[in-house]
C-alpha atoms as a PDB file:
ATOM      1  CA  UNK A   1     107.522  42.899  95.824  1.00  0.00           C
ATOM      2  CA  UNK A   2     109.820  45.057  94.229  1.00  0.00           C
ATOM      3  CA  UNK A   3     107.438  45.258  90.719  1.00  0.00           C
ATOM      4  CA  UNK A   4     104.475  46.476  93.573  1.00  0.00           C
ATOM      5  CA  UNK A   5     107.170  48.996  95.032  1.00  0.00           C
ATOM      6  CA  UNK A   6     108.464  50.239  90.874  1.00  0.00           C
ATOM      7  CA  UNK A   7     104.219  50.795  90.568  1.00  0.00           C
ATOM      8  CA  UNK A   8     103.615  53.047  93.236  1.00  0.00           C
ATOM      9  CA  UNK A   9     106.763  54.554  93.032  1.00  0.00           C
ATOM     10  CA  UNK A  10     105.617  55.749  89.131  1.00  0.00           C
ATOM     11  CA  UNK A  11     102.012  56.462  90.687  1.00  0.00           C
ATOM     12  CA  UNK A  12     103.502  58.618  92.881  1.00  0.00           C
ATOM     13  CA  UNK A  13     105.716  60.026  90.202  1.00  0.00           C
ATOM     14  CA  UNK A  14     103.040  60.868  87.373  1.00  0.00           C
ATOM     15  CA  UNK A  15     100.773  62.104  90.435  1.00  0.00           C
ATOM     16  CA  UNK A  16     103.128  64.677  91.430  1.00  0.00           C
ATOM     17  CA  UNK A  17     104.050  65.198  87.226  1.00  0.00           C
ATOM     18  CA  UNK A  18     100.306  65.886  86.877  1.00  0.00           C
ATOM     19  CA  UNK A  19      99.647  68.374  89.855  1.00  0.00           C
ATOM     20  CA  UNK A  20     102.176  70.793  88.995  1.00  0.00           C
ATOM     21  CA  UNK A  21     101.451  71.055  85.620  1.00  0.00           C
ATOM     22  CA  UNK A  22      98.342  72.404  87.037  1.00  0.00           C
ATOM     23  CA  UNK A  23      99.691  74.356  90.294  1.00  0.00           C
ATOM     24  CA  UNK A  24     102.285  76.502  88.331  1.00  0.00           C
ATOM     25  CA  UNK A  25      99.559  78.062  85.801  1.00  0.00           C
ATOM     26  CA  UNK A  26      97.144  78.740  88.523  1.00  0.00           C
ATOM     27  CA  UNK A  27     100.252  80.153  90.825  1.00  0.00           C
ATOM     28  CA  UNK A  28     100.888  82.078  87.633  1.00  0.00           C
ATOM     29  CA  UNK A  29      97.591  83.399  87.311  1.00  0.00           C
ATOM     30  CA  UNK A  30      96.420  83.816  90.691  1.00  0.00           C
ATOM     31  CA  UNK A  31     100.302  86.338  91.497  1.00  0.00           C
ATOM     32  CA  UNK A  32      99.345  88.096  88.299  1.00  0.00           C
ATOM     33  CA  UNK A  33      95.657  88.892  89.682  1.00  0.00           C
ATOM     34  CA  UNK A  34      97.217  89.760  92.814  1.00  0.00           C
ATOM     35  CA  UNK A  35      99.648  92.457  91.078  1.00  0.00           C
ATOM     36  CA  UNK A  36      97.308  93.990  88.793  1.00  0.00           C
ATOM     37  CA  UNK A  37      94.364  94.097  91.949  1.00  0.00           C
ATOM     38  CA  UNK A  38      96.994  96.060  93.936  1.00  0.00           C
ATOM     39  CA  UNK A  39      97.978  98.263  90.650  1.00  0.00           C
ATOM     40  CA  UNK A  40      93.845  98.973  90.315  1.00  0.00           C
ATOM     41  CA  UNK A  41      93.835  99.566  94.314  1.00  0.00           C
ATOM     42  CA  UNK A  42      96.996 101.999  94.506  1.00  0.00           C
ATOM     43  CA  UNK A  43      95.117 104.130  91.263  1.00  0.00           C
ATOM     44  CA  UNK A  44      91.587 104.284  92.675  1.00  0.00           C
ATOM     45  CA  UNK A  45      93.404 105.549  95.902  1.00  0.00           C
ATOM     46  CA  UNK A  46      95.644 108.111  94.181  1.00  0.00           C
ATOM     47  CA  UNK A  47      92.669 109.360  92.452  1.00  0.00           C
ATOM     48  CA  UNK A  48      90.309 109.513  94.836  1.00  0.00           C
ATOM     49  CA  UNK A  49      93.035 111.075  97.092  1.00  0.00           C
ATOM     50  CA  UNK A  50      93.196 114.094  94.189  1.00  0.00           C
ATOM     51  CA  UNK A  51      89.394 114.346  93.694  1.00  0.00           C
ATOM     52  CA  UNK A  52      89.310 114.853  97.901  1.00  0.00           C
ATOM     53  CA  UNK A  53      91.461 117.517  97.620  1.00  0.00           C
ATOM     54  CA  UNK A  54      90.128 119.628  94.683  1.00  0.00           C
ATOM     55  CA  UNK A  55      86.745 119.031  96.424  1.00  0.00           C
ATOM     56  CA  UNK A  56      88.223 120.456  99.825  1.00  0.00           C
ATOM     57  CA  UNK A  57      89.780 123.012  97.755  1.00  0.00           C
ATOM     58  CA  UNK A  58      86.940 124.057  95.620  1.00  0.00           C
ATOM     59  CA  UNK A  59      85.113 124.240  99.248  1.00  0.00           C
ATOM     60  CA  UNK A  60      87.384 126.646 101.111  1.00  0.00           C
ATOM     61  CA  UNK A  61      88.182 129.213  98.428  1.00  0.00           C
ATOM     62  CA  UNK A  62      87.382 132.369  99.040  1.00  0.00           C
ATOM     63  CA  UNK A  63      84.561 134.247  96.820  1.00  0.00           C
ATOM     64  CA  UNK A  64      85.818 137.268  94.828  1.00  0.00           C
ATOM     65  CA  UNK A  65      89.760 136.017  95.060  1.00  0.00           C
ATOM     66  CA  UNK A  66      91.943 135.732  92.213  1.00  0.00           C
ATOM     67  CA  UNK A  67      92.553 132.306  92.137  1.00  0.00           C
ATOM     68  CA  UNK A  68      89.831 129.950  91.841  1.00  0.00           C
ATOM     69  CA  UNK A  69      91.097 127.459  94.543  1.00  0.00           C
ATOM     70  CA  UNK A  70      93.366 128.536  97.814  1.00  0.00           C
ATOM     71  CA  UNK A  71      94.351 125.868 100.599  1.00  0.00           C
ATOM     72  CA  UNK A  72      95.911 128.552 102.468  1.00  0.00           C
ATOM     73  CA  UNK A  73      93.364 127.995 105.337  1.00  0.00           C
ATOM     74  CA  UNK A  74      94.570 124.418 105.301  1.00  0.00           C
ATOM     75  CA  UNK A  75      98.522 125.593 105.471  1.00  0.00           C
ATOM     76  CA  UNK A  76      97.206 128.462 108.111  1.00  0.00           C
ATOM     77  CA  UNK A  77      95.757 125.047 110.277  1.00  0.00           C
ATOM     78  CA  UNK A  78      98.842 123.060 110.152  1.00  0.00           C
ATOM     79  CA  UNK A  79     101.394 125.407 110.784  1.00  0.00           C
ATOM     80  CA  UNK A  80      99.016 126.350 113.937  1.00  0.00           C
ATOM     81  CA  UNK A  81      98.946 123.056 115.148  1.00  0.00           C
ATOM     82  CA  UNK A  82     102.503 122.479 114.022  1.00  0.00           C
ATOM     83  CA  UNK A  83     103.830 125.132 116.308  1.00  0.00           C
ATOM     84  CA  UNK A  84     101.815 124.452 119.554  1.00  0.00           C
ATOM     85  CA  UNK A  85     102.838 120.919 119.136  1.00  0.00           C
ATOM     86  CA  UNK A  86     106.274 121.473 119.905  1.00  0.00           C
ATOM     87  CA  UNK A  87     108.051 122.742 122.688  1.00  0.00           C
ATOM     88  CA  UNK A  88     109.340 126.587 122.917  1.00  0.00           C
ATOM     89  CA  UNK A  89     113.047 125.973 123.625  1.00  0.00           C
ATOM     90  CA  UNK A  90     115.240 122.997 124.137  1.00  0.00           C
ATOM     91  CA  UNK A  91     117.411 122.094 126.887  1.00  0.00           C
ATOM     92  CA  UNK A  92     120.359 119.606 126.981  1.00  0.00           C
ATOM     93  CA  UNK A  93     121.503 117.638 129.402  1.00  0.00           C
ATOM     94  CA  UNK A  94     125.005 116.935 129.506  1.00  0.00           C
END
């Protein structure tokens, strides 16, 4: 009984042995395919982000300025929603 119980035991063993010498290498390679997939993604984003822009830019300058490419019609929108989005005076409780 206790030769039956040494086998399995060591069946057991080497079967565990075996499957992480093949977990840790995939585990290795699937974390580094993960990092450089989220490297790729954060670039493409950053540079699509820029190419937006200059597009947007390139769309709303104005002909005959000096400078080729003015977002001041984007500031001029955001500080006009800016200031109607908050309130005209504060008052405090106390």
């Amino acid at each position: 009984m206790a030769k039956a119980v040494r086998a399995v035991s060591d069946a057991a063993t080497n079967a565990h042995r075996a499957m992480k010498e093949l977990a840790d290498p995939v585990g290795t390679f699937m974390v580094d395919a993960f990092q450089l997939l989220a490297l790729f993604v954060i670039g493409a984003t950053t540079v699509w982000s820029a190419a937006a822009m200059f597009l947007d830019m390139a769309a709303h300058a104005a002909p005959g300025s000096r400078t080729s490419f003015s977002c001041s019609s984007t500031w001029k929108s955001a500080r006009r929603s800016a200031s109607t989005s908050r309130p005209r005076s504060f008052r405090f409780a106390i």
